[in-house]
PDBML (XML) file of the C-alpha atoms, coordinates in Angstrom:
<?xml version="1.0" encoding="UTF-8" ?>
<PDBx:datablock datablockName="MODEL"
   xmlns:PDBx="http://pdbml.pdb.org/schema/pdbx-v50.xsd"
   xmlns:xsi="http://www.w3.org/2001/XMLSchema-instance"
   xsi:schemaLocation="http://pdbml.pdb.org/schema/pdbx-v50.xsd pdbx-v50.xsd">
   <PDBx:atom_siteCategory>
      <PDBx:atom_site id="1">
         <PDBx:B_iso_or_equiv>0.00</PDBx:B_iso_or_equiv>
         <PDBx:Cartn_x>80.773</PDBx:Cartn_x>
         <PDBx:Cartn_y>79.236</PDBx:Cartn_y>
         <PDBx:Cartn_z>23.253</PDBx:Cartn_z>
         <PDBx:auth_asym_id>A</PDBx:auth_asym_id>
         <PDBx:auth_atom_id>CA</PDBx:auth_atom_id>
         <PDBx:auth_comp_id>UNK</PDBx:auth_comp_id>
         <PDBx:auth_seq_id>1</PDBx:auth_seq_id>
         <PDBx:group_PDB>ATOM</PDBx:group_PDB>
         <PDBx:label_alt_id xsi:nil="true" />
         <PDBx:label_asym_id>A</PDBx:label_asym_id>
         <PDBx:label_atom_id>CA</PDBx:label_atom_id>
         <PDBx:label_comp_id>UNK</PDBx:label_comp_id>
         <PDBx:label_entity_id>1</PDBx:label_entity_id>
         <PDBx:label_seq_id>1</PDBx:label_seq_id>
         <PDBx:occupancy>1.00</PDBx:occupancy>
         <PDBx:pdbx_PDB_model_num>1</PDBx:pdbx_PDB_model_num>
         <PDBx:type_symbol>C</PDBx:type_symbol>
      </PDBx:atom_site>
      <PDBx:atom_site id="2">
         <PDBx:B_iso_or_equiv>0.00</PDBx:B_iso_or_equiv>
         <PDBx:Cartn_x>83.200</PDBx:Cartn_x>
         <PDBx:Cartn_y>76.943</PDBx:Cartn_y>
         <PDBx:Cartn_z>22.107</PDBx:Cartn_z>
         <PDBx:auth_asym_id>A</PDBx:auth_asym_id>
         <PDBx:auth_atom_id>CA</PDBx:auth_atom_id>
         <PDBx:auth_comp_id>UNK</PDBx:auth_comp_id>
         <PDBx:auth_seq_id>2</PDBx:auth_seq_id>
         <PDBx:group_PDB>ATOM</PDBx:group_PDB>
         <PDBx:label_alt_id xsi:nil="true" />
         <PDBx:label_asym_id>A</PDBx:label_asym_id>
         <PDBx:label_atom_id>CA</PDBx:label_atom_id>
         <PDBx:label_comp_id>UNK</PDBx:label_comp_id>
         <PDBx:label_entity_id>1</PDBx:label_entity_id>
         <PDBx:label_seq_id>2</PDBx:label_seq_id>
         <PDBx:occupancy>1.00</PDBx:occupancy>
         <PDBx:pdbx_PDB_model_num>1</PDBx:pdbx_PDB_model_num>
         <PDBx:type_symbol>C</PDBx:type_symbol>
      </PDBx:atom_site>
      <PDBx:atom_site id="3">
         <PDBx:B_iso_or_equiv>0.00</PDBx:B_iso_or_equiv>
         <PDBx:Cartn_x>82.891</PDBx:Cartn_x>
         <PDBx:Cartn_y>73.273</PDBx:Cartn_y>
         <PDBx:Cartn_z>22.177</PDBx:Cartn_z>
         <PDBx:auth_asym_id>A</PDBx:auth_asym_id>
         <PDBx:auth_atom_id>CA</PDBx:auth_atom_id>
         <PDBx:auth_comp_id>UNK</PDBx:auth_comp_id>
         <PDBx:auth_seq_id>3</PDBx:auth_seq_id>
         <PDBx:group_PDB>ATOM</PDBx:group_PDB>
         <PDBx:label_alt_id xsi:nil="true" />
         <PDBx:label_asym_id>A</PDBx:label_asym_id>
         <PDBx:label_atom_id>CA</PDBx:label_atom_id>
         <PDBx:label_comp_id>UNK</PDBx:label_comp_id>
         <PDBx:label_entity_id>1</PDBx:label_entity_id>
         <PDBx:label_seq_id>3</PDBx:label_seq_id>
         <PDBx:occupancy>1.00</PDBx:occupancy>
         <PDBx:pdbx_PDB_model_num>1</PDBx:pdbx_PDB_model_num>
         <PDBx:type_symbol>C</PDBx:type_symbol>
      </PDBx:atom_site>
      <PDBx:atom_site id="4">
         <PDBx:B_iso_or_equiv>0.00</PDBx:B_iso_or_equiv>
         <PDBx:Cartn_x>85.796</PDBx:Cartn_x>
         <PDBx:Cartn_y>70.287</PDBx:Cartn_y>
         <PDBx:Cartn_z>22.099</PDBx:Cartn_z>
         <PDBx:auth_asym_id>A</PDBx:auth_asym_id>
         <PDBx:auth_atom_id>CA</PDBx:auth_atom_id>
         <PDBx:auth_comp_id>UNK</PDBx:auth_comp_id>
         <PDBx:auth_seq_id>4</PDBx:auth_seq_id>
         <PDBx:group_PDB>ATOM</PDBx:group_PDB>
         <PDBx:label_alt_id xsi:nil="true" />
         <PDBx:label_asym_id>A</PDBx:label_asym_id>
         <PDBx:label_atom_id>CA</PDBx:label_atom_id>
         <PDBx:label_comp_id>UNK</PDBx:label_comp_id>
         <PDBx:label_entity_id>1</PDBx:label_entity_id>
         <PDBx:label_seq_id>4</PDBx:label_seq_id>
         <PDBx:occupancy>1.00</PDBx:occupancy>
         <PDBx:pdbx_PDB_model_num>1</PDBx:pdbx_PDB_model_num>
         <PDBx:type_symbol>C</PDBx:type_symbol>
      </PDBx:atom_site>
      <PDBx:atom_site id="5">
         <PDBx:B_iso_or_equiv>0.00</PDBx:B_iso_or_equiv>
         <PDBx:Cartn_x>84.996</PDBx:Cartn_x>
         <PDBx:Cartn_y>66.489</PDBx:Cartn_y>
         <PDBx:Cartn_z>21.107</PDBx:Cartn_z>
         <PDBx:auth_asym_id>A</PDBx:auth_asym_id>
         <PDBx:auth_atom_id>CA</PDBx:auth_atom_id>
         <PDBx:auth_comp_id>UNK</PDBx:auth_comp_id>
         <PDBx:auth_seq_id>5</PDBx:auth_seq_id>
         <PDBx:group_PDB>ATOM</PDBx:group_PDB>
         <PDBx:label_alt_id xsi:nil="true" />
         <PDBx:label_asym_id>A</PDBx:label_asym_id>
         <PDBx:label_atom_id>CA</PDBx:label_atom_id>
         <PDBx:label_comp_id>UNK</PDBx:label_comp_id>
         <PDBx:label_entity_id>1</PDBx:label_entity_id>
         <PDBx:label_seq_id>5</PDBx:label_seq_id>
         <PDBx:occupancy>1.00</PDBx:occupancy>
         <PDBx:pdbx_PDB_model_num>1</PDBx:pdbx_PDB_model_num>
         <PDBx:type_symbol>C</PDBx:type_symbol>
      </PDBx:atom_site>
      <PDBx:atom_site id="6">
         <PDBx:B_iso_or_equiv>0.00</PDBx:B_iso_or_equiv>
         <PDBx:Cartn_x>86.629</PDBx:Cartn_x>
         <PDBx:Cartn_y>63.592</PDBx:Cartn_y>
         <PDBx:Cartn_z>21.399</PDBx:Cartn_z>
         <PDBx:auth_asym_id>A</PDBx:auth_asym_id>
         <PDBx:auth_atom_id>CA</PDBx:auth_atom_id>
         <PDBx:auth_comp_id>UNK</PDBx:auth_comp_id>
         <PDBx:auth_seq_id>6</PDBx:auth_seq_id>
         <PDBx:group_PDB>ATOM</PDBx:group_PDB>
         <PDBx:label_alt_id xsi:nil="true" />
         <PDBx:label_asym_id>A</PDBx:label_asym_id>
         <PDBx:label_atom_id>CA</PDBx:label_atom_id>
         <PDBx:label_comp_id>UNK</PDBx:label_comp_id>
         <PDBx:label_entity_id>1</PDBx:label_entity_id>
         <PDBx:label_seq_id>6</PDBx:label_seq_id>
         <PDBx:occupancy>1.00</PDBx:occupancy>
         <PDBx:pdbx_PDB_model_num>1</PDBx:pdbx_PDB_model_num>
         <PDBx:type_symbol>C</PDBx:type_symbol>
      </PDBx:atom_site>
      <PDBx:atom_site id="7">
         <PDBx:B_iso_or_equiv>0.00</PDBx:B_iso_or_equiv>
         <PDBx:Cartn_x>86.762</PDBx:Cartn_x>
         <PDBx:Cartn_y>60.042</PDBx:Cartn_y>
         <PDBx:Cartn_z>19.399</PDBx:Cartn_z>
         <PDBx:auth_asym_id>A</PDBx:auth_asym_id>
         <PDBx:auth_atom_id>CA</PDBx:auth_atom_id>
         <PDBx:auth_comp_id>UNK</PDBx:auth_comp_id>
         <PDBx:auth_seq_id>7</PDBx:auth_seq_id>
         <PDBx:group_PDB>ATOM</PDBx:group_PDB>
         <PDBx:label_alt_id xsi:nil="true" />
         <PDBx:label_asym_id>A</PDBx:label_asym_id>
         <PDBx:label_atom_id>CA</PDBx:label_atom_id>
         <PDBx:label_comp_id>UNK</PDBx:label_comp_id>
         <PDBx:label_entity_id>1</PDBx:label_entity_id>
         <PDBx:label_seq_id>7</PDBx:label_seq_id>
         <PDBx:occupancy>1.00</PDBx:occupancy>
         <PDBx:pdbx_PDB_model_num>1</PDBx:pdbx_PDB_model_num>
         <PDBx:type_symbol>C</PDBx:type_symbol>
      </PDBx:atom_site>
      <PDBx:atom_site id="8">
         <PDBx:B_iso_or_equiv>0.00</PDBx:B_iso_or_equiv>
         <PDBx:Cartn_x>82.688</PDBx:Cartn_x>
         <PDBx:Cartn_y>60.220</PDBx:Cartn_y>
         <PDBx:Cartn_z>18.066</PDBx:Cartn_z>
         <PDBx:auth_asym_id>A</PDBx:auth_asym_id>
         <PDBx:auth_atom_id>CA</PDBx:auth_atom_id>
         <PDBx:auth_comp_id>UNK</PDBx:auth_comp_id>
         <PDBx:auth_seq_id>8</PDBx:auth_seq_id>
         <PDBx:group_PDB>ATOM</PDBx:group_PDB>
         <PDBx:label_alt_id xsi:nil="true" />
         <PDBx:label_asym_id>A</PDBx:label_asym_id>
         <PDBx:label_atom_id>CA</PDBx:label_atom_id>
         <PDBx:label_comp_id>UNK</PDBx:label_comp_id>
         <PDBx:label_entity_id>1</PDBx:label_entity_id>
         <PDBx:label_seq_id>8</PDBx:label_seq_id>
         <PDBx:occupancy>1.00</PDBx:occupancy>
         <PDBx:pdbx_PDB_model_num>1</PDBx:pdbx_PDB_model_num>
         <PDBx:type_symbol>C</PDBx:type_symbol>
      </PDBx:atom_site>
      <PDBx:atom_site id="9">
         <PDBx:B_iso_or_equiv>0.00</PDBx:B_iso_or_equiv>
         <PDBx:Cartn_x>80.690</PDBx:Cartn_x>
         <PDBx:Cartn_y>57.534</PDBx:Cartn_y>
         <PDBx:Cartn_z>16.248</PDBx:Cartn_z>
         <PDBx:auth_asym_id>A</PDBx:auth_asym_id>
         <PDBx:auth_atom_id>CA</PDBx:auth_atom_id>
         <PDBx:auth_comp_id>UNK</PDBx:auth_comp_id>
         <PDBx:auth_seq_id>9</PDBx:auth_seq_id>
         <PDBx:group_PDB>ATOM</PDBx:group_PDB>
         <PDBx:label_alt_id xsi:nil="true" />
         <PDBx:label_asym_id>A</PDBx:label_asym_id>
         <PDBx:label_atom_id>CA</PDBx:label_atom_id>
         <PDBx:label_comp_id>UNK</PDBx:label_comp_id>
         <PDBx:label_entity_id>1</PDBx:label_entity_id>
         <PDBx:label_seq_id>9</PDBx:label_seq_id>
         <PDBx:occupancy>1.00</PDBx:occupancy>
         <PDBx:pdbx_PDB_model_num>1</PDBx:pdbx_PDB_model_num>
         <PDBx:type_symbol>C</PDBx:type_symbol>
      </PDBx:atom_site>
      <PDBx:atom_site id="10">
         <PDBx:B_iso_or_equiv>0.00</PDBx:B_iso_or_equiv>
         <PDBx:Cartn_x>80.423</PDBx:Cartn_x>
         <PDBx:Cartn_y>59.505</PDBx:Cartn_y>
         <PDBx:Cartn_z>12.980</PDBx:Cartn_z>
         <PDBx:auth_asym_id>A</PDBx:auth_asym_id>
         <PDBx:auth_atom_id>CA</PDBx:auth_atom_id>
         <PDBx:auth_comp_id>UNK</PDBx:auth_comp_id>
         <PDBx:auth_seq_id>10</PDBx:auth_seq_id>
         <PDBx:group_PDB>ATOM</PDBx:group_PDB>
         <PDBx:label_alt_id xsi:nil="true" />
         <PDBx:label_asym_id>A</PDBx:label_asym_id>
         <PDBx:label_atom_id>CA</PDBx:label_atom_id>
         <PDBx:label_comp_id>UNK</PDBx:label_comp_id>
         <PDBx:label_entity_id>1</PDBx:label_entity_id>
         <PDBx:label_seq_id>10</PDBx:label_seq_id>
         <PDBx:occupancy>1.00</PDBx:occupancy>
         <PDBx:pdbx_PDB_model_num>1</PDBx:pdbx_PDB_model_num>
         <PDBx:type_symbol>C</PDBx:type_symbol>
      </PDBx:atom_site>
      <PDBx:atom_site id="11">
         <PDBx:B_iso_or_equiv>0.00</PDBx:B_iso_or_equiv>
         <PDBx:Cartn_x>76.766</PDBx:Cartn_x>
         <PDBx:Cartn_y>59.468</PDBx:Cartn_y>
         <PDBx:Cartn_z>13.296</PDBx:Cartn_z>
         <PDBx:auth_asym_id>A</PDBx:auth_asym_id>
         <PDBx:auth_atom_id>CA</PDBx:auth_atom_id>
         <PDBx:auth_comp_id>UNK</PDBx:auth_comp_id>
         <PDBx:auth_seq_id>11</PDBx:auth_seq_id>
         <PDBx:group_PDB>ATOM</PDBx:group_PDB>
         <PDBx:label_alt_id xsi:nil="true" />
         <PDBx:label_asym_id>A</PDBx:label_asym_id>
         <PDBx:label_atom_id>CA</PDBx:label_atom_id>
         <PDBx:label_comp_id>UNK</PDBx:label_comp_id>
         <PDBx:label_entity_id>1</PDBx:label_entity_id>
         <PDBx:label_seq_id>11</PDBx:label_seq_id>
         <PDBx:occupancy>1.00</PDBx:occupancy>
         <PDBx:pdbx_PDB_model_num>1</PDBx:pdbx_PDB_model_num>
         <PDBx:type_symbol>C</PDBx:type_symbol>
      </PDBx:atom_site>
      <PDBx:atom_site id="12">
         <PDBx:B_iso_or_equiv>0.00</PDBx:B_iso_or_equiv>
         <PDBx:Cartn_x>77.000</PDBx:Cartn_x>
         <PDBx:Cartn_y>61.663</PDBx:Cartn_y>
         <PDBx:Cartn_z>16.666</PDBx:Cartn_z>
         <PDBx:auth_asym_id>A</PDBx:auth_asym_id>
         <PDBx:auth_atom_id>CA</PDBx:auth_atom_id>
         <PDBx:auth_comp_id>UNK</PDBx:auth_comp_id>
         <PDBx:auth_seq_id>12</PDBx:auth_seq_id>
         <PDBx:group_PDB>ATOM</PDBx:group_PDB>
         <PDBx:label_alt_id xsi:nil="true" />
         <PDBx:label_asym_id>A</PDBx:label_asym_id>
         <PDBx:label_atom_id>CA</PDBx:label_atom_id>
         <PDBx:label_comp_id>UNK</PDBx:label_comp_id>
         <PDBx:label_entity_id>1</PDBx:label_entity_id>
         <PDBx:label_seq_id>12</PDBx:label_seq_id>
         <PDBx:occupancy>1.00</PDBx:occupancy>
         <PDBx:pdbx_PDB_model_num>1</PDBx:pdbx_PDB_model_num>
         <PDBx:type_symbol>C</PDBx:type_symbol>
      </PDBx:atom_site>
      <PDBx:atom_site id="13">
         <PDBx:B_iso_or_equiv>0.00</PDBx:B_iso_or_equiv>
         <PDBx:Cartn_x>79.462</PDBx:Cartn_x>
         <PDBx:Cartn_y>63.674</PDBx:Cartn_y>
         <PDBx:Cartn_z>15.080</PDBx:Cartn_z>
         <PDBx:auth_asym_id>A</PDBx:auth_asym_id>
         <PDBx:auth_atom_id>CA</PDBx:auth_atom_id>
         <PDBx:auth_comp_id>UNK</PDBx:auth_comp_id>
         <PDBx:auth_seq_id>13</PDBx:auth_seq_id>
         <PDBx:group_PDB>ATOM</PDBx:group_PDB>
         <PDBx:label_alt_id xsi:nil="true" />
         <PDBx:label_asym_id>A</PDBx:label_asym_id>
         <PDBx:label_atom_id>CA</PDBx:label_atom_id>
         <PDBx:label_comp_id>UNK</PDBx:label_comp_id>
         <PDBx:label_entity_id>1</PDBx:label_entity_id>
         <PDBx:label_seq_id>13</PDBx:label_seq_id>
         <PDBx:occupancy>1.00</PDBx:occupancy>
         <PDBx:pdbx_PDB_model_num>1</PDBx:pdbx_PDB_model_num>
         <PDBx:type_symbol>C</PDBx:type_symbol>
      </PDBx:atom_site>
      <PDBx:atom_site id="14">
         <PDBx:B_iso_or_equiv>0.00</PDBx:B_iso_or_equiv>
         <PDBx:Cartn_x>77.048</PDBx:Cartn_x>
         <PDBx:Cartn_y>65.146</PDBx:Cartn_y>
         <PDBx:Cartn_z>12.321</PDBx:Cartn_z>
         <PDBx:auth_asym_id>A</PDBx:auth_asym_id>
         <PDBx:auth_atom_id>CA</PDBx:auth_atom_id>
         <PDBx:auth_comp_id>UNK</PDBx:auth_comp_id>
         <PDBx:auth_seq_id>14</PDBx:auth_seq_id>
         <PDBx:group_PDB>ATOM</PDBx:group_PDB>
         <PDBx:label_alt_id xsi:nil="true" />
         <PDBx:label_asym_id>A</PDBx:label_asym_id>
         <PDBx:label_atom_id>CA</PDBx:label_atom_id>
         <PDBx:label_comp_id>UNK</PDBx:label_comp_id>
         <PDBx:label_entity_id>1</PDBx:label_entity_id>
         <PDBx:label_seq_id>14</PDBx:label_seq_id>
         <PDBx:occupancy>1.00</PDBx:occupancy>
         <PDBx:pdbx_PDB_model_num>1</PDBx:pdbx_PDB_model_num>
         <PDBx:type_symbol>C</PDBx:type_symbol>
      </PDBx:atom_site>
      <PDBx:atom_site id="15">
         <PDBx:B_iso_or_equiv>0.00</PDBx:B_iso_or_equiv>
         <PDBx:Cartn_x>74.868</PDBx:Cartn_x>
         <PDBx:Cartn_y>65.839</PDBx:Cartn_y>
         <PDBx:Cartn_z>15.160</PDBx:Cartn_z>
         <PDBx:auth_asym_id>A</PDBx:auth_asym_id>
         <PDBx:auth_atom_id>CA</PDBx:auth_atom_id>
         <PDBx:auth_comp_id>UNK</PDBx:auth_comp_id>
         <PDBx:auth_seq_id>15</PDBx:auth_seq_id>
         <PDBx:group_PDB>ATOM</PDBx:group_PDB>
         <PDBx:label_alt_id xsi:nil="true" />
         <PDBx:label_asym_id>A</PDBx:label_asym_id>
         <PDBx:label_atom_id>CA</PDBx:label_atom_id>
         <PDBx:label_comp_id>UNK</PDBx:label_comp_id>
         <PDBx:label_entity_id>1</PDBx:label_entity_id>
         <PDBx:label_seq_id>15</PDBx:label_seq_id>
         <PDBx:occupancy>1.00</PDBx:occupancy>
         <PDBx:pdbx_PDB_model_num>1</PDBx:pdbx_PDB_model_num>
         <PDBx:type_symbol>C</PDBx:type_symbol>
      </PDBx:atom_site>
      <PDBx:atom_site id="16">
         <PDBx:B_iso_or_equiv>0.00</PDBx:B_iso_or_equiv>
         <PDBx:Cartn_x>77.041</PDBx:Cartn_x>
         <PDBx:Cartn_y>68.051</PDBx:Cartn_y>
         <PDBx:Cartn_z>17.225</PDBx:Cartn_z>
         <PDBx:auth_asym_id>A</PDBx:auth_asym_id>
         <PDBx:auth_atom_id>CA</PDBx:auth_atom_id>
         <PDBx:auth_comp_id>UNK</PDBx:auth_comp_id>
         <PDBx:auth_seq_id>16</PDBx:auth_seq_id>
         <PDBx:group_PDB>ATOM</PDBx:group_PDB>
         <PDBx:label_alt_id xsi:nil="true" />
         <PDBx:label_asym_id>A</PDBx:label_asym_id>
         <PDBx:label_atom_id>CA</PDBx:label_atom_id>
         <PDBx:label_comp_id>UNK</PDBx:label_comp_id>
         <PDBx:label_entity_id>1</PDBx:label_entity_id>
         <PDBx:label_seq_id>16</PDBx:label_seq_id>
         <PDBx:occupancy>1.00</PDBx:occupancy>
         <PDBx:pdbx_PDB_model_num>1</PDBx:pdbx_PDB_model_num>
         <PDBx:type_symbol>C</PDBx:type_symbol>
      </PDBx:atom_site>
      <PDBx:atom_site id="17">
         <PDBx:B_iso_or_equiv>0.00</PDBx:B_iso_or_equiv>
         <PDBx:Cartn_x>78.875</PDBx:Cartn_x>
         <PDBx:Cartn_y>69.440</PDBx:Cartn_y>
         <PDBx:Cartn_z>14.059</PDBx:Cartn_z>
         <PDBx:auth_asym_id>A</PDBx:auth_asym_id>
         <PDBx:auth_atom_id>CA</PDBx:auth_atom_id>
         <PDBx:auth_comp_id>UNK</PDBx:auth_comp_id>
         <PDBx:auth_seq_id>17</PDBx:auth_seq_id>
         <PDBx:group_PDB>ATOM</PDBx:group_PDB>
         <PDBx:label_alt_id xsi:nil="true" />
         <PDBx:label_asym_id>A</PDBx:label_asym_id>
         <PDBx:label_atom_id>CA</PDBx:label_atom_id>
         <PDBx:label_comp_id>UNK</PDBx:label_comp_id>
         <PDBx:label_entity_id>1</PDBx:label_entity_id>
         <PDBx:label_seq_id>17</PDBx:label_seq_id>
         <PDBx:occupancy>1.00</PDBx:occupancy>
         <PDBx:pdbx_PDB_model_num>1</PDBx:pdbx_PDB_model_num>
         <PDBx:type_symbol>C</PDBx:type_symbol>
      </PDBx:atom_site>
      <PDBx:atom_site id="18">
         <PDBx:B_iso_or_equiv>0.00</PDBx:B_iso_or_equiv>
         <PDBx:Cartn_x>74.994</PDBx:Cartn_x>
         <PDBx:Cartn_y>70.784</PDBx:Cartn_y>
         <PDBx:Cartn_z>13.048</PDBx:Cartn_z>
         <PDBx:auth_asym_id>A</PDBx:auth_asym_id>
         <PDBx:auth_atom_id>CA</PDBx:auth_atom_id>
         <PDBx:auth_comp_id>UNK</PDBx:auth_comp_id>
         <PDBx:auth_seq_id>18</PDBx:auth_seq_id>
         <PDBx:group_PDB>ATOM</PDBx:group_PDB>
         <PDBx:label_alt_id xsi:nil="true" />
         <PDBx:label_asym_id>A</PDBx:label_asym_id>
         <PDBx:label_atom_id>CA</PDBx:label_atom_id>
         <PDBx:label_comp_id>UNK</PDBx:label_comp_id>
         <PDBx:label_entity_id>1</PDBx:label_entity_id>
         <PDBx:label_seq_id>18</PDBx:label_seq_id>
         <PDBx:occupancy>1.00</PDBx:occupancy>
         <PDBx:pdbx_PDB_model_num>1</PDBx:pdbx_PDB_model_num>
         <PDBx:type_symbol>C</PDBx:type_symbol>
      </PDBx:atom_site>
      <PDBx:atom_site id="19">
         <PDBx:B_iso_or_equiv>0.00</PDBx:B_iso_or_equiv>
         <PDBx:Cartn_x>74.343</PDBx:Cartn_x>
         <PDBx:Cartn_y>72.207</PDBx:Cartn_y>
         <PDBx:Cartn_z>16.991</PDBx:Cartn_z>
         <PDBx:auth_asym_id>A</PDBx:auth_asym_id>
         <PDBx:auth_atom_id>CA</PDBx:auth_atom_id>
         <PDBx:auth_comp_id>UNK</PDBx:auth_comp_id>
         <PDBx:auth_seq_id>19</PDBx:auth_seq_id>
         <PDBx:group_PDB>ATOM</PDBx:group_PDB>
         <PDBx:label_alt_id xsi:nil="true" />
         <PDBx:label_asym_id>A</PDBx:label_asym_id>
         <PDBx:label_atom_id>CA</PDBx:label_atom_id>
         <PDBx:label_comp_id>UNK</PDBx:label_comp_id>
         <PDBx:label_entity_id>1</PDBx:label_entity_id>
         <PDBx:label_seq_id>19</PDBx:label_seq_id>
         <PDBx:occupancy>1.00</PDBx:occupancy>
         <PDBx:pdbx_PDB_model_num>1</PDBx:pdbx_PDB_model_num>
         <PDBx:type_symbol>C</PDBx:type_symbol>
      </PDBx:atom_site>
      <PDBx:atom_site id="20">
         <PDBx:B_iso_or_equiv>0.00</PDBx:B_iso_or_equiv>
         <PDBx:Cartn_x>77.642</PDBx:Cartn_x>
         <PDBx:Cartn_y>73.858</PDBx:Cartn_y>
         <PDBx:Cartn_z>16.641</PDBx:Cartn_z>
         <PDBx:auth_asym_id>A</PDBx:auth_asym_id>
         <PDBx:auth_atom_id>CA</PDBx:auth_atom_id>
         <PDBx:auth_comp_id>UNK</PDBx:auth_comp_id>
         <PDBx:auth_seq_id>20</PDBx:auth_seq_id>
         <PDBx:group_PDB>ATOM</PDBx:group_PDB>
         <PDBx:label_alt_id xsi:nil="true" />
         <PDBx:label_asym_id>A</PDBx:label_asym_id>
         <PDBx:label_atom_id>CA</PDBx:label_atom_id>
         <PDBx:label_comp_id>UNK</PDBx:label_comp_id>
         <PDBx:label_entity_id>1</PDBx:label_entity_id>
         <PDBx:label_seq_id>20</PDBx:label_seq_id>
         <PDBx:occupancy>1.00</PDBx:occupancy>
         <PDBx:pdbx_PDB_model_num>1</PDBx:pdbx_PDB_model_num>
         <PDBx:type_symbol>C</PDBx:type_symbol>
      </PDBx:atom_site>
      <PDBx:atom_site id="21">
         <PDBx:B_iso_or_equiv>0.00</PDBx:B_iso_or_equiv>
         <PDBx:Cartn_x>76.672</PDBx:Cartn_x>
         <PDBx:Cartn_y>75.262</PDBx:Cartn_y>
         <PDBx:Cartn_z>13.569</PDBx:Cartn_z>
         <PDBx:auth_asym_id>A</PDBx:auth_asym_id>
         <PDBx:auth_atom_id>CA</PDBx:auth_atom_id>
         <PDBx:auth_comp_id>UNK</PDBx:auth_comp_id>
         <PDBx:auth_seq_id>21</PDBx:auth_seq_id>
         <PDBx:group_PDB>ATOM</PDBx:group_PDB>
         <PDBx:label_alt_id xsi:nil="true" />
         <PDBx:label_asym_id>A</PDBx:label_asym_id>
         <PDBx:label_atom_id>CA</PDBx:label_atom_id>
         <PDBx:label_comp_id>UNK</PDBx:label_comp_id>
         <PDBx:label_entity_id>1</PDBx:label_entity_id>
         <PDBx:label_seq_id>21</PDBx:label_seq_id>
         <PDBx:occupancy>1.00</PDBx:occupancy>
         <PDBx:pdbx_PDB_model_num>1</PDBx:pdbx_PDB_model_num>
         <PDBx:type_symbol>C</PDBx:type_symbol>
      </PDBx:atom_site>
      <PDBx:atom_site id="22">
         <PDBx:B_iso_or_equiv>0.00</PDBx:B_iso_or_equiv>
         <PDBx:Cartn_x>73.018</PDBx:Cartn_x>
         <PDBx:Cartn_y>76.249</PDBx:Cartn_y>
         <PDBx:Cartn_z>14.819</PDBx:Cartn_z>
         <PDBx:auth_asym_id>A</PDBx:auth_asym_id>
         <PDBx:auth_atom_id>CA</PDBx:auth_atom_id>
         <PDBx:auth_comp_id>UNK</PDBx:auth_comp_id>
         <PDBx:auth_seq_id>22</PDBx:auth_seq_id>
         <PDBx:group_PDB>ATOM</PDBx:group_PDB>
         <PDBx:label_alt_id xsi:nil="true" />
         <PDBx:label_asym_id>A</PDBx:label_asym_id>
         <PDBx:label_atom_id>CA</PDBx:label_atom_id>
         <PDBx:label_comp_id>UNK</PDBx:label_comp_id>
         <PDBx:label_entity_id>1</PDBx:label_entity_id>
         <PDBx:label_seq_id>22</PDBx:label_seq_id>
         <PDBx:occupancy>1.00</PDBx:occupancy>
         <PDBx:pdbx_PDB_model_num>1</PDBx:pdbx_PDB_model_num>
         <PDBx:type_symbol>C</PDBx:type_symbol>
      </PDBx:atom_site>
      <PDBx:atom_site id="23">
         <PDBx:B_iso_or_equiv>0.00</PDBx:B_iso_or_equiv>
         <PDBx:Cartn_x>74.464</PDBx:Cartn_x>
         <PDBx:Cartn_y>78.004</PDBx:Cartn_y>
         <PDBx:Cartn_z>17.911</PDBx:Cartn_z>
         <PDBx:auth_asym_id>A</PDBx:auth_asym_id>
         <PDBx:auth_atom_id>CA</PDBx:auth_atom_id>
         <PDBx:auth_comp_id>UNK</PDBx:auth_comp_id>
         <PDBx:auth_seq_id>23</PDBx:auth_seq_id>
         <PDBx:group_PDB>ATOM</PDBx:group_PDB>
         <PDBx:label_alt_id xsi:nil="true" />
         <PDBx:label_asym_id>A</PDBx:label_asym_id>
         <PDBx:label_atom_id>CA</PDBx:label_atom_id>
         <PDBx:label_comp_id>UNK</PDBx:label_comp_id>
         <PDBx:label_entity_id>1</PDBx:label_entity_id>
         <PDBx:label_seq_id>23</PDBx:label_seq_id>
         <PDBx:occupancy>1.00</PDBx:occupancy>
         <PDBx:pdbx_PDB_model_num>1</PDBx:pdbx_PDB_model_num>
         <PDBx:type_symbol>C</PDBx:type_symbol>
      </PDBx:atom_site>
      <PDBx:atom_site id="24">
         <PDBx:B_iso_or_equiv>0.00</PDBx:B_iso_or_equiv>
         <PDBx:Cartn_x>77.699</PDBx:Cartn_x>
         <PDBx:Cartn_y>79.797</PDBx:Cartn_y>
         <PDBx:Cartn_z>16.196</PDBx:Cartn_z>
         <PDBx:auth_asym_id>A</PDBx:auth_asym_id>
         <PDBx:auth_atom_id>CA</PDBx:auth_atom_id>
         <PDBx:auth_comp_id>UNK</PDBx:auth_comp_id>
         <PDBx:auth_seq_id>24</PDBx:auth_seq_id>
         <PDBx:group_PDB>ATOM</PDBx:group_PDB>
         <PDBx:label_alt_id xsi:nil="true" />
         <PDBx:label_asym_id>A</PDBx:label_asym_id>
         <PDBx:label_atom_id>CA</PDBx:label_atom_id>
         <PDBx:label_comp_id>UNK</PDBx:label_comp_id>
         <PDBx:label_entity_id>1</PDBx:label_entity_id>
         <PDBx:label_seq_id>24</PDBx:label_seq_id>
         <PDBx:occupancy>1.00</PDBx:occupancy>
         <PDBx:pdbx_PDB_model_num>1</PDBx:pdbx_PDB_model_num>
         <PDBx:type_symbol>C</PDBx:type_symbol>
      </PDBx:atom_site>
      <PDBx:atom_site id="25">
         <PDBx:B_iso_or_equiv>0.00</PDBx:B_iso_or_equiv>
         <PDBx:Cartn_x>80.091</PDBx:Cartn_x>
         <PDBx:Cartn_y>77.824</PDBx:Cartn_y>
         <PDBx:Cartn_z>18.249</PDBx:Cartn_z>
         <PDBx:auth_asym_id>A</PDBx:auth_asym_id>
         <PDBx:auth_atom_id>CA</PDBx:auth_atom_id>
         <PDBx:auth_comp_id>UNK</PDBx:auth_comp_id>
         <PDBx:auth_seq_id>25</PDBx:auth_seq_id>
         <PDBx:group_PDB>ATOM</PDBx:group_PDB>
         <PDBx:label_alt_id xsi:nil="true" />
         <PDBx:label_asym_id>A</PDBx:label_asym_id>
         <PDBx:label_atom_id>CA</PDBx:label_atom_id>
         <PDBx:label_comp_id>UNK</PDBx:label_comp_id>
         <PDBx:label_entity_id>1</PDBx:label_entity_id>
         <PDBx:label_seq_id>25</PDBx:label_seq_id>
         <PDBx:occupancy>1.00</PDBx:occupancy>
         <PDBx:pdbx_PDB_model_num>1</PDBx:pdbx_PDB_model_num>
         <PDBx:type_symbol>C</PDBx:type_symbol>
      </PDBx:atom_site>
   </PDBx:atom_siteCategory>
</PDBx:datablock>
């Protein structure tokens, strides 16, 4: 399922980018 960010510390960023990654979103 697709997911949209906004303006992210960079730190949270690497987080989401590797969920997004994990769940083929």
């Amino acid at each position: 399922k697709p997911v949209i960010i906004g303006q992210l510390p960079i730190d949270a960023v690497t987080v989401v980018k590797e969920k997004a990654v994990e769940e083929q979103s």
